[in-house]
PDB file of N, CA and C in Angstrom:
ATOM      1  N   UNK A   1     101.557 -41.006  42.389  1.00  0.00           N
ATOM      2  CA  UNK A   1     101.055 -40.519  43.657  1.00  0.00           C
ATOM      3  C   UNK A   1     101.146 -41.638  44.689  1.00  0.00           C
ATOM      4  N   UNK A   2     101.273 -41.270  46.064  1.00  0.00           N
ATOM      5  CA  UNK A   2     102.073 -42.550  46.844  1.00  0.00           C
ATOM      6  C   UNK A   2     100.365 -42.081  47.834  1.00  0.00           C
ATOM      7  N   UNK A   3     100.065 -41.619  47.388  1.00  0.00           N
ATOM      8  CA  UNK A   3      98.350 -40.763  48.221  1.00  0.00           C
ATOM      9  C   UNK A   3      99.022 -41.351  49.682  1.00  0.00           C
ATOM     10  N   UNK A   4      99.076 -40.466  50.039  1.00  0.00           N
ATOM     11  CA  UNK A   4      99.539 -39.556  51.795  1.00  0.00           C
ATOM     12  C   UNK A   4      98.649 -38.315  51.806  1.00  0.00           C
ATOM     13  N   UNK A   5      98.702 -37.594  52.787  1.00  0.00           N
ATOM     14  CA  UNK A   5      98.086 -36.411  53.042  1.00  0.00           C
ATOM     15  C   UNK A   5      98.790 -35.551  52.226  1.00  0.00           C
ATOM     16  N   UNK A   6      99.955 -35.358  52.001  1.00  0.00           N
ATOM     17  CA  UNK A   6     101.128 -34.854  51.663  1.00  0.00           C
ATOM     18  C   UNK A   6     101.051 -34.615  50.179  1.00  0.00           C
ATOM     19  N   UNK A   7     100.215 -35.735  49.656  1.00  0.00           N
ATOM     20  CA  UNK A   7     100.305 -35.867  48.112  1.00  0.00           C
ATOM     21  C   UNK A   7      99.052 -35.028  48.052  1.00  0.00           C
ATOM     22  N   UNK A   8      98.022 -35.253  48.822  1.00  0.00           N
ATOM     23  CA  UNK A   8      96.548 -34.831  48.881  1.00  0.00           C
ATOM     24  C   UNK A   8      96.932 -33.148  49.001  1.00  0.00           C
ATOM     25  N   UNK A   9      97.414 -32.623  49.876  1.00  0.00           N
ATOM     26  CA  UNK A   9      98.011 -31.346  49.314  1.00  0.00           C
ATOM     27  C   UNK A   9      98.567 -30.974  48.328  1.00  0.00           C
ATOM     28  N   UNK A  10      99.076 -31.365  48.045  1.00  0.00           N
ATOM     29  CA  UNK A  10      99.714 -30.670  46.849  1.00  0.00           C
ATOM     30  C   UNK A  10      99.200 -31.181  45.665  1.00  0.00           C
ATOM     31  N   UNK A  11      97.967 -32.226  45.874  1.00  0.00           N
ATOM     32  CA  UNK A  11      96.468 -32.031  44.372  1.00  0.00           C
ATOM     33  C   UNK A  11      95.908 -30.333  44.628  1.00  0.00           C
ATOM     34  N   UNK A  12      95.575 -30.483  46.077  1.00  0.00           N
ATOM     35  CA  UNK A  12      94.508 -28.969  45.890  1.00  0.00           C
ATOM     36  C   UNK A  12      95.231 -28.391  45.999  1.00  0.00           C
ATOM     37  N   UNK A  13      96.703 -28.180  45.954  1.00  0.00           N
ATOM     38  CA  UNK A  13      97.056 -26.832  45.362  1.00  0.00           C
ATOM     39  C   UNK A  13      97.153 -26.732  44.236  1.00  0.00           C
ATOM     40  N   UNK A  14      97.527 -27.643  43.227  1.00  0.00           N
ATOM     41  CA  UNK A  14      97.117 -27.657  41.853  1.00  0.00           C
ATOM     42  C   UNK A  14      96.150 -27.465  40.935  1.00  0.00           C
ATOM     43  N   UNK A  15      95.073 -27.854  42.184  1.00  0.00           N
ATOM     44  CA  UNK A  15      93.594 -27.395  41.831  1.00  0.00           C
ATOM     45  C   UNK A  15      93.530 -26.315  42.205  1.00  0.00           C
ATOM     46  N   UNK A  16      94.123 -25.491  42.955  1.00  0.00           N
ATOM     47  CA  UNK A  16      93.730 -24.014  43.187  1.00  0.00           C
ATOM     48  C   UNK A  16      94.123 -23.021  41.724  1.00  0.00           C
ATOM     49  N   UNK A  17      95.828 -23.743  41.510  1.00  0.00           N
ATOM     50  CA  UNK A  17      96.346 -22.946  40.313  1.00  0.00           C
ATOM     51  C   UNK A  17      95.484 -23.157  39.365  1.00  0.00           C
ATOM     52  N   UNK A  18      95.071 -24.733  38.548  1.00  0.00           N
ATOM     53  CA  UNK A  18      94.030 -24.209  38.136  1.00  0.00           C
ATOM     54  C   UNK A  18      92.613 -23.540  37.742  1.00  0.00           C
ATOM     55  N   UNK A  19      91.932 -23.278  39.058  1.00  0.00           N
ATOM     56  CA  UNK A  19      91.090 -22.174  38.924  1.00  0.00           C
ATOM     57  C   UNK A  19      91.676 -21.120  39.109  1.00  0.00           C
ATOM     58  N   UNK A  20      92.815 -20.576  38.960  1.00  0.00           N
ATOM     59  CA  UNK A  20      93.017 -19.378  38.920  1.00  0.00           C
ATOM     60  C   UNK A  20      93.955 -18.610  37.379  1.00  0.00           C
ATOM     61  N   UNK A  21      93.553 -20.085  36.804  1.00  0.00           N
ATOM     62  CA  UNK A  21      94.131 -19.576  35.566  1.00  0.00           C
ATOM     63  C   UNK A  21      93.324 -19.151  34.532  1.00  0.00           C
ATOM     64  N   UNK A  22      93.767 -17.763  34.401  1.00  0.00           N
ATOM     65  CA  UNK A  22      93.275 -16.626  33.040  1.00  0.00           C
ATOM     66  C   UNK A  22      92.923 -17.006  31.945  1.00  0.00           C
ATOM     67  N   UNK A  23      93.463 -18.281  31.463  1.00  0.00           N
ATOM     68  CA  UNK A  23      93.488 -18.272  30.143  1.00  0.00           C
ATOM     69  C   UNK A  23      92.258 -18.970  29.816  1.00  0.00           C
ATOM     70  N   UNK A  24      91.567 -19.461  30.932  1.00  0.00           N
ATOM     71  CA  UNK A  24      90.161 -20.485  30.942  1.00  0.00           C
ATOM     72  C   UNK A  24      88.975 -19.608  30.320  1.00  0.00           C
ATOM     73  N   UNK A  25      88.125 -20.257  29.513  1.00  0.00           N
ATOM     74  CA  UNK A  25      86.812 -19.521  28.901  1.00  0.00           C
ATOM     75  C   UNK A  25      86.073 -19.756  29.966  1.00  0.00           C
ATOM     76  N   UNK A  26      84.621 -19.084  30.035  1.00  0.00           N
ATOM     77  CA  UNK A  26      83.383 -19.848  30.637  1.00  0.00           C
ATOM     78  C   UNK A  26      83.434 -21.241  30.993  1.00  0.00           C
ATOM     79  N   UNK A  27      83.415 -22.029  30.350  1.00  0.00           N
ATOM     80  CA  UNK A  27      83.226 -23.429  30.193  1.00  0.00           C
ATOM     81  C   UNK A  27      84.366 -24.199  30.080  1.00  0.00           C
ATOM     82  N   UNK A  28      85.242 -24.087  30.447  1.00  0.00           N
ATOM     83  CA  UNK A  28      86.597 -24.413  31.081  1.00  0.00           C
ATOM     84  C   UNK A  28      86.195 -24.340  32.422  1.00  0.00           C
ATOM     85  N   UNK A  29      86.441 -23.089  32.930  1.00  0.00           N
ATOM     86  CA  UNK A  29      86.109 -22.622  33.948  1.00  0.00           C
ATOM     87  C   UNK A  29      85.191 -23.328  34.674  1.00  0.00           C
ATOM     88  N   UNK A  30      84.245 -23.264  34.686  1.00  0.00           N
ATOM     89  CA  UNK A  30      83.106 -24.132  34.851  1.00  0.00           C
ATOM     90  C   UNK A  30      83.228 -25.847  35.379  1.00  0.00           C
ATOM     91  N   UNK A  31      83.514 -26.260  34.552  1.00  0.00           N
ATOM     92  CA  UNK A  31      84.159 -27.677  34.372  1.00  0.00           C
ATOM     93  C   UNK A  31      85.339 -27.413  35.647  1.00  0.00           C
ATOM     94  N   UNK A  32      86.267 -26.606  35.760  1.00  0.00           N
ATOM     95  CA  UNK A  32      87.401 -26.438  36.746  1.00  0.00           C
ATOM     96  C   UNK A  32      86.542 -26.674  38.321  1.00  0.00           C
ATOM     97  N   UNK A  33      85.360 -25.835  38.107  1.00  0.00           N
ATOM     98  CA  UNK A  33      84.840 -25.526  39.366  1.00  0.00           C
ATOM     99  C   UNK A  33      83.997 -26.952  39.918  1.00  0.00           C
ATOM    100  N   UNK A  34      83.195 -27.454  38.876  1.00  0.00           N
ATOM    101  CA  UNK A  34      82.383 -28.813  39.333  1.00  0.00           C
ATOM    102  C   UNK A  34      84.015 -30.053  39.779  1.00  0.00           C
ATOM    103  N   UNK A  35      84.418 -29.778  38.854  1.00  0.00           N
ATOM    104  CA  UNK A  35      85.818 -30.833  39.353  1.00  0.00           C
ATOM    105  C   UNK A  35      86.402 -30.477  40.807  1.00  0.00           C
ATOM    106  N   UNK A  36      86.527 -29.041  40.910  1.00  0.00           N
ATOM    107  CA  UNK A  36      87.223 -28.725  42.151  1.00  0.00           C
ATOM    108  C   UNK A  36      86.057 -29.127  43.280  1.00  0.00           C
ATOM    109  N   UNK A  37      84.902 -29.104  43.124  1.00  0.00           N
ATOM    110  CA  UNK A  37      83.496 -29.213  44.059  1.00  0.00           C
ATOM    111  C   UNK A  37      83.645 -30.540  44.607  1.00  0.00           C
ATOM    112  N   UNK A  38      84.005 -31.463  43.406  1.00  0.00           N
ATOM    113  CA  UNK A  38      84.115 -33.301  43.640  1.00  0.00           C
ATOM    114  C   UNK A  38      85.383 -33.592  44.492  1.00  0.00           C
ATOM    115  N   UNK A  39      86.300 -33.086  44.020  1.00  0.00           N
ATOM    116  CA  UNK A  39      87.895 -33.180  44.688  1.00  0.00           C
ATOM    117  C   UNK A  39      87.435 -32.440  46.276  1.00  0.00           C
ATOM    118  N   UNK A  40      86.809 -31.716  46.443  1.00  0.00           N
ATOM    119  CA  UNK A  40      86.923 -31.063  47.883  1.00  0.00           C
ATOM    120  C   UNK A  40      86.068 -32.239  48.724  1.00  0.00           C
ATOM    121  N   UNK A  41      84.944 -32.585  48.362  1.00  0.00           N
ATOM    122  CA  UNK A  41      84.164 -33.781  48.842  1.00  0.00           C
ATOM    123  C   UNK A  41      85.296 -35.067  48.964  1.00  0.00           C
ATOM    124  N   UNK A  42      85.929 -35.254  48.395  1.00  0.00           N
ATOM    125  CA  UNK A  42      86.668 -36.375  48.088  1.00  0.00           C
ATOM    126  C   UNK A  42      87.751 -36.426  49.486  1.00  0.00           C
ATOM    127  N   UNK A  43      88.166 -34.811  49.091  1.00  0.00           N
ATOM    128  CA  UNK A  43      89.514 -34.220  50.076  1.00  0.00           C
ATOM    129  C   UNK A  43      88.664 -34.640  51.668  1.00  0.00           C
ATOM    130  N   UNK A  44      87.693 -33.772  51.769  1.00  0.00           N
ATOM    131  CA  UNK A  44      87.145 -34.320  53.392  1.00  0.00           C
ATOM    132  C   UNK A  44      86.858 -35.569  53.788  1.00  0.00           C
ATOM    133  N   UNK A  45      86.533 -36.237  52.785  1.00  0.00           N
ATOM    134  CA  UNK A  45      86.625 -37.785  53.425  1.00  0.00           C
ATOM    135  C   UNK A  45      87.955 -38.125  53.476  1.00  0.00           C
ATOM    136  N   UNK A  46      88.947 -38.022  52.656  1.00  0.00           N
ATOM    137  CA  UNK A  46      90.153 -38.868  53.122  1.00  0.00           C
ATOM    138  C   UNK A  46      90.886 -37.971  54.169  1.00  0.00           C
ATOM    139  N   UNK A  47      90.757 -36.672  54.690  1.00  0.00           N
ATOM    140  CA  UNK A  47      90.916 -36.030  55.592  1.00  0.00           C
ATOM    141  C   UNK A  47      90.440 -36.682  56.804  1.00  0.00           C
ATOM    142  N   UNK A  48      89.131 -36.439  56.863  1.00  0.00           N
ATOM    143  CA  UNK A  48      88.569 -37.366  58.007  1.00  0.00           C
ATOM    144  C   UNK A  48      88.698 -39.081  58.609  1.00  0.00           C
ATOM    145  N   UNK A  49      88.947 -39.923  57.439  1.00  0.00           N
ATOM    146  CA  UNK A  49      89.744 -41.143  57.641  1.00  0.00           C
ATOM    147  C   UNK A  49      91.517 -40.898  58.250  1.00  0.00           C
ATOM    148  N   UNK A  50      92.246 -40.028  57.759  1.00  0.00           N
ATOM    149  CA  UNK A  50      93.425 -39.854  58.711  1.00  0.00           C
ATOM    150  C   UNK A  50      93.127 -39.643  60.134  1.00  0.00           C
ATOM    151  N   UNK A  51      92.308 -38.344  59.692  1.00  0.00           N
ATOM    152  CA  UNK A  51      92.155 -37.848  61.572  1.00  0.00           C
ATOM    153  C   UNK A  51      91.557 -39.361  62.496  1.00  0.00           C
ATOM    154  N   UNK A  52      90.682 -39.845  61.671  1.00  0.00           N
ATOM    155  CA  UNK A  52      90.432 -41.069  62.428  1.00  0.00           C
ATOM    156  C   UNK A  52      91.646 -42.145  63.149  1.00  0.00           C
ATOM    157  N   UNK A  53      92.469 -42.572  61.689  1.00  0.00           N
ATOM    158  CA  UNK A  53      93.730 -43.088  61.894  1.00  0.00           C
ATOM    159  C   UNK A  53      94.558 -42.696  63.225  1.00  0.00           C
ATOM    160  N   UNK A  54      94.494 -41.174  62.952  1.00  0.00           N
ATOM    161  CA  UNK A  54      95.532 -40.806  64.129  1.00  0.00           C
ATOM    162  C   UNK A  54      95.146 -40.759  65.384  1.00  0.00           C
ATOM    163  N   UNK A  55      93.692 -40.569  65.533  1.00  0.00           N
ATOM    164  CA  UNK A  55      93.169 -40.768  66.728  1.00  0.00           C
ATOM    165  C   UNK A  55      93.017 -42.300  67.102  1.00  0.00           C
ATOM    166  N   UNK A  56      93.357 -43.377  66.319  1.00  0.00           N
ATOM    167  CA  UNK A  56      93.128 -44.556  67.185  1.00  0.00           C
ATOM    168  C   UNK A  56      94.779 -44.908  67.130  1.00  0.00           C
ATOM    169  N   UNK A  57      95.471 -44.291  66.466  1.00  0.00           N
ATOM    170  CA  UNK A  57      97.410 -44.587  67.052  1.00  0.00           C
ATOM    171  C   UNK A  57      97.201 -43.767  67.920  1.00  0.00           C
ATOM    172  N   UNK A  58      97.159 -42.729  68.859  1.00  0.00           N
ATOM    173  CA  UNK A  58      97.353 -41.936  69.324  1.00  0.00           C
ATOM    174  C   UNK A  58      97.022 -42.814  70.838  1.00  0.00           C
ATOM    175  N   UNK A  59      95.534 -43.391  70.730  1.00  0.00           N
ATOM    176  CA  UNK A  59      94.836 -44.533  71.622  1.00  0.00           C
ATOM    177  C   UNK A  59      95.777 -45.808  71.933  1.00  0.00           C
ATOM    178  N   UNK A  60      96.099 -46.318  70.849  1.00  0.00           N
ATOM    179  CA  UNK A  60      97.247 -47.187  71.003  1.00  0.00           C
ATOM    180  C   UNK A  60      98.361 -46.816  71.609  1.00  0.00           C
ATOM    181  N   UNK A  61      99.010 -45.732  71.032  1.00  0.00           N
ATOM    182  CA  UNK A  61     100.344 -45.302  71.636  1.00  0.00           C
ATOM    183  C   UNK A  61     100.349 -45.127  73.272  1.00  0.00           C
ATOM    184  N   UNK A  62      98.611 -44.448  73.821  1.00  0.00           N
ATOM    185  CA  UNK A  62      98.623 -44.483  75.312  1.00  0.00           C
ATOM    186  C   UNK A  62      99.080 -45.569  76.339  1.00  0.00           C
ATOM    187  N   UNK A  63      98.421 -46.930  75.268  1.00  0.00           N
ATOM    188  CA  UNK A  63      98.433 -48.389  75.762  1.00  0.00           C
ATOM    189  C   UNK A  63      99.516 -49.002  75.429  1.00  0.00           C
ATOM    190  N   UNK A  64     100.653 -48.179  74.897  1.00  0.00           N
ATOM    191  CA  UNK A  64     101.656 -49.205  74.402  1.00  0.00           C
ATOM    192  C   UNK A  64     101.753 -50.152  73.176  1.00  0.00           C
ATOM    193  N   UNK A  65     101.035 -49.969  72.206  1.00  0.00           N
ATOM    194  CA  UNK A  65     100.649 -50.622  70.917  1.00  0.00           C
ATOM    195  C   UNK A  65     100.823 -49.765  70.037  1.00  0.00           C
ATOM    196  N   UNK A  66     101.134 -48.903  70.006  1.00  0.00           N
ATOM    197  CA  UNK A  66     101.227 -47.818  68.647  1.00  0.00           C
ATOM    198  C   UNK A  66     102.288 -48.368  67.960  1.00  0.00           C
ATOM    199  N   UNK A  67     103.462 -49.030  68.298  1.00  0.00           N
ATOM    200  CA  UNK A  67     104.281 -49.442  67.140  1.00  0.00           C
ATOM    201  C   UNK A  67     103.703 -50.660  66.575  1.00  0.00           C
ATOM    202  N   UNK A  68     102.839 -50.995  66.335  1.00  0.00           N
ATOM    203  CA  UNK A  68     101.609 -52.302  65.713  1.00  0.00           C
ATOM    204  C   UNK A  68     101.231 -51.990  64.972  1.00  0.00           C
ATOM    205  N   UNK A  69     101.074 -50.607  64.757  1.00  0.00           N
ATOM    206  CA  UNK A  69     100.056 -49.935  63.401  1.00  0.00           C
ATOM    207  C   UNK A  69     100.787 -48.893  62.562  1.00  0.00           C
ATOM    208  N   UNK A  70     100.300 -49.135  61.269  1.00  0.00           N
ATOM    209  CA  UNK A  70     101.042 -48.589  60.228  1.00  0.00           C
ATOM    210  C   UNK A  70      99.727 -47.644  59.693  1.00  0.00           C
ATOM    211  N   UNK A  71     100.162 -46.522  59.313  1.00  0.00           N
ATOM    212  CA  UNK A  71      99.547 -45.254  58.734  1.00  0.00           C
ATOM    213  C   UNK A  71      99.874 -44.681  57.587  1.00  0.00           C
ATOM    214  N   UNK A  72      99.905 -45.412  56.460  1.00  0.00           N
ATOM    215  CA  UNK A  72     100.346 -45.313  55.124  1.00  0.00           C
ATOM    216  C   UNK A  72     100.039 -43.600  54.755  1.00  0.00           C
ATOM    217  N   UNK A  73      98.824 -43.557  55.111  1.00  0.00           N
ATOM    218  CA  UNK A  73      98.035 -42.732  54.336  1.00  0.00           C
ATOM    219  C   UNK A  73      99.024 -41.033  55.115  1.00  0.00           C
ATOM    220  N   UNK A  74      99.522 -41.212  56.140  1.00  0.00           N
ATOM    221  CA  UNK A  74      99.816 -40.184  57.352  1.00  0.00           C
ATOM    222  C   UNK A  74     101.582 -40.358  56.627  1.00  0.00           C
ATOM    223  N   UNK A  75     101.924 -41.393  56.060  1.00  0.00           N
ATOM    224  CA  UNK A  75     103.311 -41.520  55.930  1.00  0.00           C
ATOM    225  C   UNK A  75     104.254 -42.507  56.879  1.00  0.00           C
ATOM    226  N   UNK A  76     103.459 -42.618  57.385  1.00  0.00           N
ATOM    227  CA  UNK A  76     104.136 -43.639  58.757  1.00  0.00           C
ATOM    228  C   UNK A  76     103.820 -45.175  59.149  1.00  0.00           C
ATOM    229  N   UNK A  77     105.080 -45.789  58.689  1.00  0.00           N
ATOM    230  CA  UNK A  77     104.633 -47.460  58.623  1.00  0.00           C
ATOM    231  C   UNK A  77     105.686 -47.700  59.610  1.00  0.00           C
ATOM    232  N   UNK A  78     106.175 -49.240  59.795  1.00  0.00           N
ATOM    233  CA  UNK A  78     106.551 -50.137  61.159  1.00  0.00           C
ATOM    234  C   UNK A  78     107.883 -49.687  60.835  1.00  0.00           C
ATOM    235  N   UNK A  79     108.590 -49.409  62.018  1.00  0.00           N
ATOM    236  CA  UNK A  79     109.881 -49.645  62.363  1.00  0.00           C
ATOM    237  C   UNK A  79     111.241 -51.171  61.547  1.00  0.00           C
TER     238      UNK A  79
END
């Protein structure tokens, strides 16, 4: 995982397939759901650290400094 947003999608979609798989008992299931509960908490914080990211390149870029900063997490590093 190179963890980008990009990668971060396509965990919770993996986590979606597995809660939606049939073949889970109760307690599979279960376990799927407290895991998916932690991963979604997890997901909004590193969600909210991008949006942060992009809102202070975005600040930079007004001022002429946006090529100074690298945004790993967004996919986007220096020229």
């Amino acid at each position: 995982m190179k963890n980008t947003l990009s990668d971060l999608n396509n965990y919770l979609f993996e986590a979606i397939e597995r809660l939606n798989d049939d073949s889970l008992n109760e307690e599979e299931l279960n376990k799927e759901i407290k895991r998916s509960e932690t991963v979604q908490k997890i997901a909004g914080t590193i969600i909210a650290n991008g949006t942060l990211a992009l809102q202070a390149r975005k600040h930079l870029d007004e001022y002429g400094q946006g090529d100074k900063v690298e945004l790993p997490m967004l996919g986007v590093t220096s020229k």
